[in-house]
Protein backbone atom coordinates (compact mmCIF):
# COMPACT_ATOMS: atom_id res chain seq x y z
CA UNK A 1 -15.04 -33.09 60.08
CA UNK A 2 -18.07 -30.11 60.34
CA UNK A 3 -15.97 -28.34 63.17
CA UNK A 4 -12.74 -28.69 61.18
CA UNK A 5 -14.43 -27.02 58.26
CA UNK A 6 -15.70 -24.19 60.10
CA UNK A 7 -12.05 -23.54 62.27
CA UNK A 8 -10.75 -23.01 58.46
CA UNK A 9 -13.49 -20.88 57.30
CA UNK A 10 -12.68 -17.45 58.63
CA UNK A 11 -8.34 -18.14 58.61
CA UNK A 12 -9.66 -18.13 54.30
CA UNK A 13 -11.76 -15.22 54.60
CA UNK A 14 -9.33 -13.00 56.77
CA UNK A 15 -6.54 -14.04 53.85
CA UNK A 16 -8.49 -12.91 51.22
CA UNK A 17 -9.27 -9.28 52.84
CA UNK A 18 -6.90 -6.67 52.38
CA UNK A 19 -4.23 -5.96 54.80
CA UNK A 20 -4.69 -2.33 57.13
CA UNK A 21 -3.47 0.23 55.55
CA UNK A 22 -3.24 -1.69 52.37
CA UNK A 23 -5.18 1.31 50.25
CA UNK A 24 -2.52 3.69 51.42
CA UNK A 25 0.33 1.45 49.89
CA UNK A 26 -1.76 1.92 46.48
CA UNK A 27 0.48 3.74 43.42
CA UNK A 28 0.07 7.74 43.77
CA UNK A 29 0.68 10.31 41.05
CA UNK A 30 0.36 14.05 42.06
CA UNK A 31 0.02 16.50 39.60
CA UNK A 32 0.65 20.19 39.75
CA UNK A 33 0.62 23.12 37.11
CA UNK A 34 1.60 26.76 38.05
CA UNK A 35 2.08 30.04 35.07
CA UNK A 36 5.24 31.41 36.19
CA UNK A 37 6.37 34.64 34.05
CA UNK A 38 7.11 33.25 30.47
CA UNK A 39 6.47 29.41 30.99
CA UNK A 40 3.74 27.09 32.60
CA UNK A 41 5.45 24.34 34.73
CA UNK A 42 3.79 20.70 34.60
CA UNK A 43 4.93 18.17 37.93
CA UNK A 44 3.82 15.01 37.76
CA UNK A 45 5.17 13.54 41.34
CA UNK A 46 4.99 9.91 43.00
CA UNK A 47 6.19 7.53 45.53
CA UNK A 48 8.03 5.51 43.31
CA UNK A 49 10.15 6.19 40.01
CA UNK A 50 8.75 5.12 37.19
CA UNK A 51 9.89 5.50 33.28
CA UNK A 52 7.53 7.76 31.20
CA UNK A 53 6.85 8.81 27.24
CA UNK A 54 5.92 11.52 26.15
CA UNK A 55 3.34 12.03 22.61
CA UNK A 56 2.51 15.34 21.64
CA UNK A 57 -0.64 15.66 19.31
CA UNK A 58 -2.12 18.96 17.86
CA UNK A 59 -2.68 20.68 21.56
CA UNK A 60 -2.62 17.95 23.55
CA UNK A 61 0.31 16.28 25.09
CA UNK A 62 0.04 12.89 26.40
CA UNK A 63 2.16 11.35 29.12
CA UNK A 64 2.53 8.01 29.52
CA UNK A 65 4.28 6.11 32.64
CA UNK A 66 4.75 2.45 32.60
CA UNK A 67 2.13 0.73 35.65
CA UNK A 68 -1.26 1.50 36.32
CA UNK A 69 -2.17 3.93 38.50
CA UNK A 70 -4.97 3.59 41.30
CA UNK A 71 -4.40 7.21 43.05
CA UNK A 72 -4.64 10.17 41.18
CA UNK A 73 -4.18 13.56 42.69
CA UNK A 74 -4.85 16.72 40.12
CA UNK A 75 -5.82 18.91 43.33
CA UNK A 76 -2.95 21.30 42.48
CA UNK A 77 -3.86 22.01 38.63
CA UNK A 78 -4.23 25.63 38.36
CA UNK A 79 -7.72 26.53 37.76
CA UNK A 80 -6.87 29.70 35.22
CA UNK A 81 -3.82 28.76 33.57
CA UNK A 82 -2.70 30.47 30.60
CA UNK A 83 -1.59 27.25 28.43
CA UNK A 84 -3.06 24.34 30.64
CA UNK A 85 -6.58 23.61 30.57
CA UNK A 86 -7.05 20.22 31.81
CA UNK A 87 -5.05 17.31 33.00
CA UNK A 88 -7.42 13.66 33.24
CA UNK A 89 -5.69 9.95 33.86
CA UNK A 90 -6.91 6.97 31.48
CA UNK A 91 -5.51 3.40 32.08
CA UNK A 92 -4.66 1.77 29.17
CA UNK A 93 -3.17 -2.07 29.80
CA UNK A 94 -0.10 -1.71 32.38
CA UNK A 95 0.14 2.01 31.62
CA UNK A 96 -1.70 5.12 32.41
CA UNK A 97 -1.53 8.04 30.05
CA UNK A 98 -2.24 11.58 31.63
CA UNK A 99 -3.70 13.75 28.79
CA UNK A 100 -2.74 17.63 29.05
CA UNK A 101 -5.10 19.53 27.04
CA UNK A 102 -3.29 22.61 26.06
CA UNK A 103 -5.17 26.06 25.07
CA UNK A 104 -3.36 27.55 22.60
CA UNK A 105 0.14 26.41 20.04
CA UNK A 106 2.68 25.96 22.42
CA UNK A 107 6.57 23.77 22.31
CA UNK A 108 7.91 21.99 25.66
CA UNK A 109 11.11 24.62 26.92
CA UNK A 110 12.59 21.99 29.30
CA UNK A 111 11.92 18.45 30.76
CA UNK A 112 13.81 17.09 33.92
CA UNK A 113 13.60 14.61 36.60
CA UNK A 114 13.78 15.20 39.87
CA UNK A 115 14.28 12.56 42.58
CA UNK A 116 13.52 12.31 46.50
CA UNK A 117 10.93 12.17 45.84
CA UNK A 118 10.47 10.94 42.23
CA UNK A 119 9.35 14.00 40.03
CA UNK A 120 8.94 14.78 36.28
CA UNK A 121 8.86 18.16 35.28
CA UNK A 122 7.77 19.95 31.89
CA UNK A 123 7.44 23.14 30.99
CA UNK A 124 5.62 25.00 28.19
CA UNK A 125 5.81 28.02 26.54
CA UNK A 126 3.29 29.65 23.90
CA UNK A 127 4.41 29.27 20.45
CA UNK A 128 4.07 31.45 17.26
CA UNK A 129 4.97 28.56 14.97
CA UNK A 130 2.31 26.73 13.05
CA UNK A 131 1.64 23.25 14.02
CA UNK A 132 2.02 20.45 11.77
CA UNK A 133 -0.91 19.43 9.38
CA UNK A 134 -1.15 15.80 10.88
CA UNK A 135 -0.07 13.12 13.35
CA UNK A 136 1.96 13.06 16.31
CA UNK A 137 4.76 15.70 16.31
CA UNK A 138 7.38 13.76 18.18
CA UNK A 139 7.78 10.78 20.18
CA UNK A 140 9.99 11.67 23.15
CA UNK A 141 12.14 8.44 24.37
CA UNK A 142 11.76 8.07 28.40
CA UNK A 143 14.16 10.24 29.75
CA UNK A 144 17.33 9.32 32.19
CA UNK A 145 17.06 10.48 35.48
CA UNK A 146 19.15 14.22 35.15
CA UNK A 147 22.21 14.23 37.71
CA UNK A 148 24.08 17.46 38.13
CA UNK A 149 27.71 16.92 39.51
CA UNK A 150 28.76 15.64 42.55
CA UNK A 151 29.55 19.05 44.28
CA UNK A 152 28.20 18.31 47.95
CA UNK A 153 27.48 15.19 49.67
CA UNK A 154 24.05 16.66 50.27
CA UNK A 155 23.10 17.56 47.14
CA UNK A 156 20.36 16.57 45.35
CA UNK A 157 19.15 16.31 41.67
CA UNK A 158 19.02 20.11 40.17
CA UNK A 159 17.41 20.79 36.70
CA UNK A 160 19.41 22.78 34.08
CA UNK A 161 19.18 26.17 33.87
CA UNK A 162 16.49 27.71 31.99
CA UNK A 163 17.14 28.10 28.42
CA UNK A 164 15.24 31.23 27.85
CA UNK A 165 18.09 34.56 28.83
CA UNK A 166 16.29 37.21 31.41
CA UNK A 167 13.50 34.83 32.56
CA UNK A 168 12.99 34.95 36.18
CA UNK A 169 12.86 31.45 37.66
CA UNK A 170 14.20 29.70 41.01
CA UNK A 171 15.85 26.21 40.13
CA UNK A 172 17.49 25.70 43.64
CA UNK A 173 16.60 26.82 47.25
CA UNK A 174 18.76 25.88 50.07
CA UNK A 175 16.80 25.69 53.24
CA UNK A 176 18.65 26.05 56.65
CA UNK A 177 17.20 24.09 59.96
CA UNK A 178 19.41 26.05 62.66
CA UNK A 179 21.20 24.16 65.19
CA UNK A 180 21.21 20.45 65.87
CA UNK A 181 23.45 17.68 67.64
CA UNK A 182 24.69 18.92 70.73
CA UNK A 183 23.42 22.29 69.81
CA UNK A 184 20.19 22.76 70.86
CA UNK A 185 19.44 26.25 70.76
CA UNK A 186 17.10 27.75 72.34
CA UNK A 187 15.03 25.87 74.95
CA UNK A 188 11.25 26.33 76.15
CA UNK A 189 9.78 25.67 79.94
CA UNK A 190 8.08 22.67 78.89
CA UNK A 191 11.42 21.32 77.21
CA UNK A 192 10.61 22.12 73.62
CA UNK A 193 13.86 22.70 71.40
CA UNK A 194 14.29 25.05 69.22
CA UNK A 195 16.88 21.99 67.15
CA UNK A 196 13.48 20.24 66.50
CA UNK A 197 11.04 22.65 65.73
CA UNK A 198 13.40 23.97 63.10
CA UNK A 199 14.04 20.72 61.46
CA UNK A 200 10.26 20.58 61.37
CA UNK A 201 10.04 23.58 59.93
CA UNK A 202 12.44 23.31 56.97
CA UNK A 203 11.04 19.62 56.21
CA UNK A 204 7.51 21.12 55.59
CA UNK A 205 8.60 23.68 53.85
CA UNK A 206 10.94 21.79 51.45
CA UNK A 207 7.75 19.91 50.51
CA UNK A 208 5.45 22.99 49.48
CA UNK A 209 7.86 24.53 47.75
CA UNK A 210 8.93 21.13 45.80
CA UNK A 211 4.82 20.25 45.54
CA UNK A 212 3.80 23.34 44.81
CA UNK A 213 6.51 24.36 42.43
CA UNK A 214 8.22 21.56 41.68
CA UNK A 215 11.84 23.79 42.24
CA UNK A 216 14.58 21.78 43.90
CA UNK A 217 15.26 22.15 47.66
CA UNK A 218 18.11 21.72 50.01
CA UNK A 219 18.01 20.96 53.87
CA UNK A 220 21.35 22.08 55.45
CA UNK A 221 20.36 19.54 57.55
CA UNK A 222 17.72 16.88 57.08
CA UNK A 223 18.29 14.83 60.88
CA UNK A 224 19.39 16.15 64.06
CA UNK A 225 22.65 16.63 62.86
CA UNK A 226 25.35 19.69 64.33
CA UNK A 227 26.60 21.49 60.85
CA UNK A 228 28.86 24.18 61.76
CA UNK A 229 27.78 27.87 59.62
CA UNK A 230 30.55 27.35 57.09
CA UNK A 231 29.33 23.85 56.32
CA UNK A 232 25.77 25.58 55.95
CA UNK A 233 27.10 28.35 53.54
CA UNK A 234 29.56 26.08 51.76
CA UNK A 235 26.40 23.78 51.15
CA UNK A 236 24.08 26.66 49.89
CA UNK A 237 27.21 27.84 47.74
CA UNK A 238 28.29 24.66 46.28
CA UNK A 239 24.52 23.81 45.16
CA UNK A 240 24.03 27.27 43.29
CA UNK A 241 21.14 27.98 45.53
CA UNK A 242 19.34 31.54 44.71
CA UNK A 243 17.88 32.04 48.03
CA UNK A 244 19.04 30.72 51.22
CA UNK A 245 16.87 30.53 54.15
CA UNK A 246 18.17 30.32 57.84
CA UNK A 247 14.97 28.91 60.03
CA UNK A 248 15.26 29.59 63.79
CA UNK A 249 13.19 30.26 66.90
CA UNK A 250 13.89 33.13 69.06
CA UNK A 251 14.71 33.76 72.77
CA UNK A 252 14.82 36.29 76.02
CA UNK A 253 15.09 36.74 79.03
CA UNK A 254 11.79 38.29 79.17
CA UNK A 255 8.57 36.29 78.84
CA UNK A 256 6.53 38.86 77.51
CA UNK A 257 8.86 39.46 74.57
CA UNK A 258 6.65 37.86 71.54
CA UNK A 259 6.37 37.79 67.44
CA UNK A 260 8.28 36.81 64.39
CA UNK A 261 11.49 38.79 63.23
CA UNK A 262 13.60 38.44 60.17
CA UNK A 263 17.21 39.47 59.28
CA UNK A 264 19.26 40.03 56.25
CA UNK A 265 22.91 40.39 56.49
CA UNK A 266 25.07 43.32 57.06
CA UNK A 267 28.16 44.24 59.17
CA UNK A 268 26.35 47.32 60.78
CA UNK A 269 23.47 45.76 63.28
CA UNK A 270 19.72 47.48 63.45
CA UNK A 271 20.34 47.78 67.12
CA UNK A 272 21.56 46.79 70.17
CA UNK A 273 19.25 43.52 70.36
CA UNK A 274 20.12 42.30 67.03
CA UNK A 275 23.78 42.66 67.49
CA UNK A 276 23.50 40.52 70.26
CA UNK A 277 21.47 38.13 68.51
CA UNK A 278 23.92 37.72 65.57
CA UNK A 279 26.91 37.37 68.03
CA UNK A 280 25.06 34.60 70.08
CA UNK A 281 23.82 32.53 66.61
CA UNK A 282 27.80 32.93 65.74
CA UNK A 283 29.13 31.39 68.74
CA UNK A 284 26.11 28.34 68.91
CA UNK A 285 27.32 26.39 66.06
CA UNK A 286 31.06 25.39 65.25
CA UNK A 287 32.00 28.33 67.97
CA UNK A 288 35.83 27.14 67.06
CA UNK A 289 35.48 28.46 63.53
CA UNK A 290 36.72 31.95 65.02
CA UNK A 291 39.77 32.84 63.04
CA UNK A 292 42.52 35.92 63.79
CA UNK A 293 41.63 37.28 60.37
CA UNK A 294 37.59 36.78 61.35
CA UNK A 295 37.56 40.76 61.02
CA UNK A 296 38.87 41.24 57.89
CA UNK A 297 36.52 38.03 56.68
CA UNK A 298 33.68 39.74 57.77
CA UNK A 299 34.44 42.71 55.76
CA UNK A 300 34.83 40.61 52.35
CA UNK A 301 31.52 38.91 52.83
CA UNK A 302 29.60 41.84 53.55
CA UNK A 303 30.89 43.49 50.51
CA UNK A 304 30.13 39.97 48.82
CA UNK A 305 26.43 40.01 50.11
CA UNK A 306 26.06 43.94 49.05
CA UNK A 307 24.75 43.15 45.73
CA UNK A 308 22.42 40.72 47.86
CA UNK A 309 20.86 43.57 50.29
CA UNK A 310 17.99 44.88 47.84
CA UNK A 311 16.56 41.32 47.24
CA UNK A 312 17.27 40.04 50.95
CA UNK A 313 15.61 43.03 51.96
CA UNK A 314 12.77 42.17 49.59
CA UNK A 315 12.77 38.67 51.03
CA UNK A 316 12.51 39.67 54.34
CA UNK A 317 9.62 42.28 54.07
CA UNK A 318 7.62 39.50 52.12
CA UNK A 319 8.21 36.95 54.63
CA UNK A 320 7.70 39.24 57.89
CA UNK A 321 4.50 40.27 56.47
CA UNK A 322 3.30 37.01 56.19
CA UNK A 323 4.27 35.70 59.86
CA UNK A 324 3.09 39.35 61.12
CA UNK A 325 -0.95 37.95 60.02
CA UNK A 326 -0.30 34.62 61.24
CA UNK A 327 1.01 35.12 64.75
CA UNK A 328 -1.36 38.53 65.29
CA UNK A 329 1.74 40.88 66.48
CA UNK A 330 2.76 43.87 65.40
CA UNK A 331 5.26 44.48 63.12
CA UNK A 332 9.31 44.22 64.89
CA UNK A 333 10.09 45.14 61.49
CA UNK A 334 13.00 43.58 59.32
CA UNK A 335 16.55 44.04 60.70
CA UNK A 336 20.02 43.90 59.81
CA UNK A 337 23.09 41.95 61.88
CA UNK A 338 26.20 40.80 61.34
CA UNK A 339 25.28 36.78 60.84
CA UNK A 340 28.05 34.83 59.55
CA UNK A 341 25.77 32.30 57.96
CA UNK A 342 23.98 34.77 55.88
CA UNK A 343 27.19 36.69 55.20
CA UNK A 344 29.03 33.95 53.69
CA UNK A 345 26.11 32.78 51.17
CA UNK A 346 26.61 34.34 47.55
CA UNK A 347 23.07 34.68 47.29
CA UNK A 348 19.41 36.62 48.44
CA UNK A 349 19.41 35.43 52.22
CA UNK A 350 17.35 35.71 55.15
CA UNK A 351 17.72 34.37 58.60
CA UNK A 352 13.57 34.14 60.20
CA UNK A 353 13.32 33.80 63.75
CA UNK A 354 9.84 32.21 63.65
CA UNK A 355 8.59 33.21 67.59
CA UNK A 356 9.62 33.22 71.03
CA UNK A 357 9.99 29.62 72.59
CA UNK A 358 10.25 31.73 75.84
CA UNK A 359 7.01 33.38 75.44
CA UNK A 360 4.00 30.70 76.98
CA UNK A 361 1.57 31.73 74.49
CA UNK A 362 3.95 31.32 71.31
CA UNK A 363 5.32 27.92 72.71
CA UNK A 364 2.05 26.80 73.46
CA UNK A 365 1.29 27.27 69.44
CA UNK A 366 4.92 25.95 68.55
CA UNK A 367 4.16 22.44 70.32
CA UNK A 368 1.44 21.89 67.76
CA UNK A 369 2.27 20.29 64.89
CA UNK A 370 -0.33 22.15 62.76
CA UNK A 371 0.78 25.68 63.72
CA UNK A 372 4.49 24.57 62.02
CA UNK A 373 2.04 23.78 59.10
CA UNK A 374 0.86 27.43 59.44
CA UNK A 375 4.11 28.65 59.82
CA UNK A 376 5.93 27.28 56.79
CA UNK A 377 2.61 27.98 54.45
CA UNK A 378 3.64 31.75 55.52
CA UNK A 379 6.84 31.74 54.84
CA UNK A 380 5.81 29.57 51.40
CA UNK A 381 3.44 33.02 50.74
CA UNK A 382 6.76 35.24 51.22
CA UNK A 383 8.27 33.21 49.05
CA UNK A 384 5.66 33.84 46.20
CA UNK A 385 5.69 36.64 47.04
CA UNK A 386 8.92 37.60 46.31
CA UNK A 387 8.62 35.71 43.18
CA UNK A 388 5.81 37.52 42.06
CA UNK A 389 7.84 40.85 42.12
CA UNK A 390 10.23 39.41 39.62
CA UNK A 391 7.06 38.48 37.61
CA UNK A 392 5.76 41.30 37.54
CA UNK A 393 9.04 43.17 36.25
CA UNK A 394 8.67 45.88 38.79
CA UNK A 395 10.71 45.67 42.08
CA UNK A 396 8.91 47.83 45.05
């Protein structure tokens, strides 16, 4: 009877320990604050969806989801933020209420939720109005999920526009991972494609710019999938995207050939390289989309994408800057070509050709998966950057 006691022992203790990996199944709320221009944006991000209330008191705002929440992230609160000063978690029965202290009198501008993953945005503005004498202002019902329409079987969740006229904010960014399927583009010595490395690319940065931001994003692409360039323009079109980003990774004949360049559209090409660049991207994806009018086409969406040029332009310089610092090479400087993809988006749009995959060195750092990390921070930074010239009111 002893030795049948002690075979049963440990099979009870091992039951009652947590699983592997257990702690990283635990609820996780990530929360995020950034001043744009004329409004501070609030994210509160998870896993999971979950319903929330909102209670605003005096200067504080309290938002309450319905579980408790073990895993709280407030790592991307901004430190000096004009209306937010602090953001703390308390569990109170099955709920957790975050508690946004606010600085100064301020009113909630919009409030929308964002799925994939599961995101609840607010943000506030300063207000001139006096606050009420007592109590809790309002009690905000938990919100429906906000669904734009169906306009493209890829699109996801976009919040409404902003209500305030001649404020500068991105609500959509459409985010190109060139080639894919069959079309592999370009191709390294050590078998690295250039399919992959841009779907990597676009994934990471979909998730800083959602994360950091909390704008909407959408992949072209989101799996190694061949989307011809009208598909990829229709998409970017159909969404109401305000910048559209072609990611790619460049190739030649020559090994030595290295560094990051970055195009913005236009029927006349910088040179003799980029021409042929443009008229190779062209023929890689959906090469049967050539049409007898494809002249005259051309010609309409460049005129289309000449109220573009200035803030491509702008877009490109930010970006190239960035990549310039990270990958040590001197500047190729932006370029213009003739790309059909960035001609046929009605929007600011850039085509980056991150490095060469046929230079060792650069495919050496593209085969890391912490150097695409570096890669779409810096294009992230152009991004801001671009941003910030809006913000600022003053275009260079």
């Amino acid at each position: 009877m002893h030795q049948i006691s002690r075979l049963f022992i440990p099979i009870i203790i091992l039951a009652l320990l947590p699983c592997p990996g257990q702690a990283a199944q635990d609820p996780l709320v990530k929360v995020r604050s950034f001043d744009h221009r004329d409004f501070t944006r609030v994210v509160f991000e998870s896993e999971f969806p979950f319903q929330h209330e909102i209670t605003e008191k005096r200067q504080t705002i309290l938002f309450s989801i319905d579980r408790r929440i073990d895993r709280f992230d407030a790592g991307g609160i901004q430190d000096d933020s004009i209306l937010v000063d602090s953001i703390s978690a308390t569990k109170r029965n099955r709920q957790t209420v975050f508690e946004i202290k606010v600085r100064s009198r301020y009113r909630i501008q919009n409030r929308f939720v964002l799925n994939n993953p599961h995101r609840v945005v607010i943000d506030l503005v300063e207000s001139t109005q006096t606050a009420p004498a007592s109590g809790d202002r309002s009690t905000e019902r938990p919100e429906p999920p906000y669904n734009p329409p169906a306009e493209s079987a890829r699109s996801r969740e976009t919040p409404p526009p902003a209500s305030k006229t001649g404020q500068f904010t991105l609500q959509t960014v459409c985010i190109d991972p060139g080639h894919g399927g069959n079309d592999i583009g370009a191709e390294g010595q050590s078998g690295l494609l250039e399919k992959d490395l841009t779907l990597a690319i676009g994934r990471k940065l979909r998730d800083m710019i959602t994360q950091r931001r909390g704008i909407n994003v959408i992949l072209t692409r989101d799996g190694d999938d061949e989307i011809s360039l009208n598909q990829r323009a229709a998409i970017a079109n159909n969404n109401r995207a305000e910048l559209f980003i072609s990611i790619h990774i460049n190739g030649s004949y020559r090994q030595s050939v290295r560094g990051p360049e970055i195009y913005f559209a236009s029927l006349k090409a910088t040179d003799a390289q980029a021409f042929d660049l443009a008229q190779r991207e062209n023929l890689a994806t959906g090469s049967g989309e050539n049409q007898p009018d494809d002249t005259l086409n051309m010609i309409l969406w460049n005129m289309a994408q000449t109220q573009h040029i200035k803030e491509s332009s702008l877009l490109a310089e930010a970006v190239q800057e960035e990549l310039n610092v990270l990958l040590d090479t001197v500047n190729r400087g932006v370029k213009q070509a003739p790309f059909r993809v960035l001609m046929r988006a009605n929007m600011p749009s850039v085509l980056i050709e991150v490095a060469f995959i046929t230079n060792p060195a650069e495919e050496k750092k593209l085969s890391r998966n912490s150097f695409l990390d570096q890669v779409a921070a810096a294009i992230y930074r152009g991004i801001e950057k671009y941003m910030s010239y809006h913000s600022r009111g003053s275009l260079p």
